[in-house]
Protein backbone atom coordinates (compact mmCIF):
# COMPACT_ATOMS: atom_id res chain seq x y z
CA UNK A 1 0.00 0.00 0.00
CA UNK A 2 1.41 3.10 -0.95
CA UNK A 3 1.95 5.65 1.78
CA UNK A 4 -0.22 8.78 1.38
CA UNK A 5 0.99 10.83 4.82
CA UNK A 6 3.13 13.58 4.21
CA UNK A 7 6.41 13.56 4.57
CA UNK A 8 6.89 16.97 6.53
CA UNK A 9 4.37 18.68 8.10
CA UNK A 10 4.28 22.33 9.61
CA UNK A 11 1.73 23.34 12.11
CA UNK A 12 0.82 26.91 13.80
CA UNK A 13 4.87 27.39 13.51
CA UNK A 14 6.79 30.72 14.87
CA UNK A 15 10.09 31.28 15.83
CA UNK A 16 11.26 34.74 17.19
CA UNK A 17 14.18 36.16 18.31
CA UNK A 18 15.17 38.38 21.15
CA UNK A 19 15.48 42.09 19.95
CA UNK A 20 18.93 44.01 20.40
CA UNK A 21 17.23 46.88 22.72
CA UNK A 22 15.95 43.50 24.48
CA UNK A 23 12.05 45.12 24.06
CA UNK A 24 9.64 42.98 21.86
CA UNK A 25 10.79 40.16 20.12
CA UNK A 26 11.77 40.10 16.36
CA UNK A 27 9.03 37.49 15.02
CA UNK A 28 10.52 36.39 11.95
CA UNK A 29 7.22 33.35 11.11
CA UNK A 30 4.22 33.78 12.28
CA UNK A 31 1.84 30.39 12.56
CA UNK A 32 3.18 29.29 9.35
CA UNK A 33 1.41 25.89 8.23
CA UNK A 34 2.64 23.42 5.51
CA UNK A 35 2.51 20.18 4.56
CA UNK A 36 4.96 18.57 1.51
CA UNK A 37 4.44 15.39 -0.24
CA UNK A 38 6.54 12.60 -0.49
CA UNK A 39 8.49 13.03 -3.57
CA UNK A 40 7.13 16.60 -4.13
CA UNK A 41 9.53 19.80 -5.22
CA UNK A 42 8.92 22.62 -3.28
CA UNK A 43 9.72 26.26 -3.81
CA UNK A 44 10.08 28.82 -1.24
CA UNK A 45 10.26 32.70 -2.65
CA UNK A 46 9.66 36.16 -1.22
CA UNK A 47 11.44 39.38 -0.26
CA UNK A 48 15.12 39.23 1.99
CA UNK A 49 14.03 38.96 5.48
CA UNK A 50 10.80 37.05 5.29
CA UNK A 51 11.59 34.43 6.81
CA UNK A 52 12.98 31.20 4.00
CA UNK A 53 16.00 30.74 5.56
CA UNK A 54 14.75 30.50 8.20
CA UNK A 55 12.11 27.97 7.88
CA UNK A 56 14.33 25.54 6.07
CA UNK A 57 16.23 25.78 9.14
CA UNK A 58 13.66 24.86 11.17
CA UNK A 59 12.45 21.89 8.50
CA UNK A 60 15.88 20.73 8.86
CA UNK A 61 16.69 20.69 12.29
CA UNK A 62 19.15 23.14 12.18
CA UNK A 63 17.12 25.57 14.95
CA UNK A 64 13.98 24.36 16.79
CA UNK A 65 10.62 26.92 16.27
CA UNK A 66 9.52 29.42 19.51
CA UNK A 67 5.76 27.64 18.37
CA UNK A 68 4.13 25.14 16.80
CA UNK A 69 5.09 21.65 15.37
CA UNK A 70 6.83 20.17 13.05
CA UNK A 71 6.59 16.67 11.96
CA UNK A 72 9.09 14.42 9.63
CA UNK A 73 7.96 11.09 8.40
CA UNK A 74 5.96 10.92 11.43
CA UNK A 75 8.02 11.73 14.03
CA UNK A 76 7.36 15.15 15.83
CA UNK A 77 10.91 16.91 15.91
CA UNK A 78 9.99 18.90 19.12
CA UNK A 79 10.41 15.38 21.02
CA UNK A 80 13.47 14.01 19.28
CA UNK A 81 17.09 14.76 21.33
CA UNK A 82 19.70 16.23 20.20
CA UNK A 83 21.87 12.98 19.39
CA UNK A 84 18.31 11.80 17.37
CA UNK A 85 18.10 15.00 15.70
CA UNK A 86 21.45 14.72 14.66
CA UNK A 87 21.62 11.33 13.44
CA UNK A 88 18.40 12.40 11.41
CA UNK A 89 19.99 15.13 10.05
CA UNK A 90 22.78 13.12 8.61
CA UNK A 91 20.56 10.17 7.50
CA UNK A 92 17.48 11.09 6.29
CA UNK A 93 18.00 14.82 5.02
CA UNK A 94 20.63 16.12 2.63
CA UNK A 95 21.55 20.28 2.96
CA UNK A 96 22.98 22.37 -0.39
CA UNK A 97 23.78 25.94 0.28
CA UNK A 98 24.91 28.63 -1.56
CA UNK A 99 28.78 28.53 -0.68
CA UNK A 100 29.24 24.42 -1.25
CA UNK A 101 31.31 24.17 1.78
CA UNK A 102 33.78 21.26 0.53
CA UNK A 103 36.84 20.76 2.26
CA UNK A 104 39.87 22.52 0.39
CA UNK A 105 42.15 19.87 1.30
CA UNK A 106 39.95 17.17 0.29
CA UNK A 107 39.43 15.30 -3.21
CA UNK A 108 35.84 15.26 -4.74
CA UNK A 109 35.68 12.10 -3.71
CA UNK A 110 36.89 12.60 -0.20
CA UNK A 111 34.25 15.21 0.75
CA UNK A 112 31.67 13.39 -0.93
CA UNK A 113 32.39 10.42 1.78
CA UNK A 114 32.23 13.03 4.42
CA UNK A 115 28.60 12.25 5.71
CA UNK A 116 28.99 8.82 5.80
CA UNK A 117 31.78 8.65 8.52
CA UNK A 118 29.53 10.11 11.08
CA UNK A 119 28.63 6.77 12.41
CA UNK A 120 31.10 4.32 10.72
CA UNK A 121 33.86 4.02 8.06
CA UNK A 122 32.64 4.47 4.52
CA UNK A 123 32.50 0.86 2.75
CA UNK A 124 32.78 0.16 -0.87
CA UNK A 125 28.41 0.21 -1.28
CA UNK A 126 29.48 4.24 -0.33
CA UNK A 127 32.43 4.49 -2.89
CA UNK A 128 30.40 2.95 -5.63
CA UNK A 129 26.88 5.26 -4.94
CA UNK A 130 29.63 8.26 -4.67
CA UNK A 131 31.24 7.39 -8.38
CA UNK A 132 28.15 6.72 -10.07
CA UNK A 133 26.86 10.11 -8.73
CA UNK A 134 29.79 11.64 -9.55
CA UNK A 135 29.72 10.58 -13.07
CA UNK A 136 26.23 11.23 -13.28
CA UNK A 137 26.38 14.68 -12.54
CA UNK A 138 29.58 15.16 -14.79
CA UNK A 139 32.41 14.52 -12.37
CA UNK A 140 33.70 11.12 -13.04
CA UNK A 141 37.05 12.50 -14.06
CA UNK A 142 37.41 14.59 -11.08
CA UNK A 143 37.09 12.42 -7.87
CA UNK A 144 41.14 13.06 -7.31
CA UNK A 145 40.81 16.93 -8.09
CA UNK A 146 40.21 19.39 -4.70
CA UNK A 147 37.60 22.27 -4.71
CA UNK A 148 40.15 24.52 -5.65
CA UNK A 149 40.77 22.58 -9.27
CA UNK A 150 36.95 22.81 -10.21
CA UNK A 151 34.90 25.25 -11.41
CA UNK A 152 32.01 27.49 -9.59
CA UNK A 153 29.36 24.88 -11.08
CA UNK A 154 31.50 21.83 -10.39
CA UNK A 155 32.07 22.26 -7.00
CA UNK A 156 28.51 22.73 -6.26
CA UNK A 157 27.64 19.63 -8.17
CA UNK A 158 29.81 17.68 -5.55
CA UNK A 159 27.78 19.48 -2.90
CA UNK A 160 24.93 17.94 -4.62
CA UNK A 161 26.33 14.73 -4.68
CA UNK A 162 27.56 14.85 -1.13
CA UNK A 163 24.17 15.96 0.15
CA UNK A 164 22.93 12.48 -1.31
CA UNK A 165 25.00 9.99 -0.28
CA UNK A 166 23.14 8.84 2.50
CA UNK A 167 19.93 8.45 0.43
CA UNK A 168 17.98 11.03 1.90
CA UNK A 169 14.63 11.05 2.19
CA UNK A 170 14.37 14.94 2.21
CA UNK A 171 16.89 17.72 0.01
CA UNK A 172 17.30 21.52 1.27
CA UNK A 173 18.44 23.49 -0.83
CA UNK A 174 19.20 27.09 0.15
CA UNK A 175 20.05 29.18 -2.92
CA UNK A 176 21.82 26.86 -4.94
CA UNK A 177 22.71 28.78 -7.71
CA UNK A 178 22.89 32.28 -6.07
CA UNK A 179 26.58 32.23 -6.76
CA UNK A 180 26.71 30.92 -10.08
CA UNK A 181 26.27 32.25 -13.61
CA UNK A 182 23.12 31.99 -15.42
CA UNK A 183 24.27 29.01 -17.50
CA UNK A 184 25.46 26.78 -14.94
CA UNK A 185 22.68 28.31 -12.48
CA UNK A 186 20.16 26.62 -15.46
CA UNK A 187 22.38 23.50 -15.34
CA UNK A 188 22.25 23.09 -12.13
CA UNK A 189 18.25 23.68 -11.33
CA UNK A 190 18.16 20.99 -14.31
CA UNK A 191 19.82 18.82 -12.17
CA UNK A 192 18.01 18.82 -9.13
CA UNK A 193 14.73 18.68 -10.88
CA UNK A 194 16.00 14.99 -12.08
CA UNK A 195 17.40 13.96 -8.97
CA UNK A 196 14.64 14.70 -7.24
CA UNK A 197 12.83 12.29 -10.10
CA UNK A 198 15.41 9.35 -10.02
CA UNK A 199 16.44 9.34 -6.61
CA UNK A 200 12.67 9.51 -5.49
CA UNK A 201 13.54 12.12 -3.00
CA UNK A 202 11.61 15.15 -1.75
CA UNK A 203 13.20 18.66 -3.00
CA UNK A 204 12.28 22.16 -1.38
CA UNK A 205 14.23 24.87 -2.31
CA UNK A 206 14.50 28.57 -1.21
CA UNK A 207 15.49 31.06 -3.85
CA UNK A 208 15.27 34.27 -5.45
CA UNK A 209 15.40 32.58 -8.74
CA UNK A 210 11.91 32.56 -10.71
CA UNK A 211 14.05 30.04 -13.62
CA UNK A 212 14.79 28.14 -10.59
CA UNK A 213 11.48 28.05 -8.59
CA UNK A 214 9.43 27.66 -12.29
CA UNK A 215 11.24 24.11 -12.31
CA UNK A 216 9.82 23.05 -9.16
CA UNK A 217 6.06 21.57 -9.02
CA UNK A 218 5.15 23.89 -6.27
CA UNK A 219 5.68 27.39 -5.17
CA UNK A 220 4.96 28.71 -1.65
CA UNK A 221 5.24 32.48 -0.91
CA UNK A 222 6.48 33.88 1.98
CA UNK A 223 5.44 37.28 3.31
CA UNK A 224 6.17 39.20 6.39
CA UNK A 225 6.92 35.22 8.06
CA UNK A 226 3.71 33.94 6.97
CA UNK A 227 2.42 32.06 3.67
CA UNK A 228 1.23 34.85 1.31
């Protein structure tokens, strides 16, 4: 029977922060509610400062709302601890940012193994998912180069590749090609639309992009921290 429950689910979320003058709080979402399909691409646009960053933090863990819930393949985040949260993190959800964060003294390879040592040693299952990524995203003659060897686009292909060698069930994706040219920005949002198709995986993206966020199935505006 195929599984019809959501994969993430927002409800009533808020998260605010303490002002500088230490007065009223900066509320950044206001009883934002969601849900996201298994599978589904998501889009998240609006104006700097309305909040996307910040909710894919909270969707991924990274910072835990003021209000409200949040639930991941049925498991209410709010009651996981921080050793669960983290071990989710690394097995079940993949992160792409803008910068691509790779290790400078690292091969392609070598940071694309990174996640899986968390727990254990990589094994040869991880070196052969990592080389057929890596050649399916273009980089099978690079796995001995380092970051600084590759281009702009390349090195945030092996982010993409890195952020999927666990298998995640979920990818974030936090303007992935707001530091790349408009060719390899196209490439790129090319890319993740077909991952997101053959790896079966759940995409939401936040971006300033409309090329980008027209590839995804589904758009969801944010305004002044709440769904516009």
């Amino acid at each position: 029977m195929t599984d019809s429950s959501p994969l993430l689910k927002l409800e009533n979320v808020s998260r605010e922060f303490p002002s500088a003058e230490g007065d009223q709080p900066l509320r950044v979402l206001r009883g934002l509610s969601l849900e996201v399909a298994r599978g589904e691409s998501v889009a998240v646009v609006g104006p700097s400062g309305c909040g996307k960053s910040t909710l894919l933090n909270l969707i991924g863990s990274l910072d835990q709302p003021t209000g409200g819930t949040l639930t991941f393949d049925g498991r209410e985040l709010g009651g996981l601890d921080d050793v669960e949260l983290a071990a989710l993190r690394n097995r079940e959800m993949g992160f792409i940012f803008q910068s691509h964060h790779l290790l400078p003294q690292c091969t392609v390879m070598e940071n694309v193994l990174v996640p899986t040592l968390a727990h254990r040693s990589a094994t040869a299952d991880d070196e052969d998912r990592a080389r057929r990524l890596l050649e399916r995203v273009g980089l099978g003659e690079r796995l001995a180069h380092r970051p600084g060897q590759l281009s702009g686009g390349e090195r945030q292909r092996a982010a993409v590749v890195r952020a999927l060698i666990n298998e995640p069930q979920l990818l974030l994706a936090d303007e992935p090609t707001g530091a790349l040219d408009e060719a390899t920005a196209d490439k790129l949002g090319q890319l993740l639309v077909e991952l997101n198709a053959e790896e079966n995986l759940t995409l939401i993206t936040v971006t300033h992009s409309p090329d980008l966020a027209a590839r995804m199935a589904r758009t969801v505006k944010l305004a002044e921290g709440q769904i516009a």
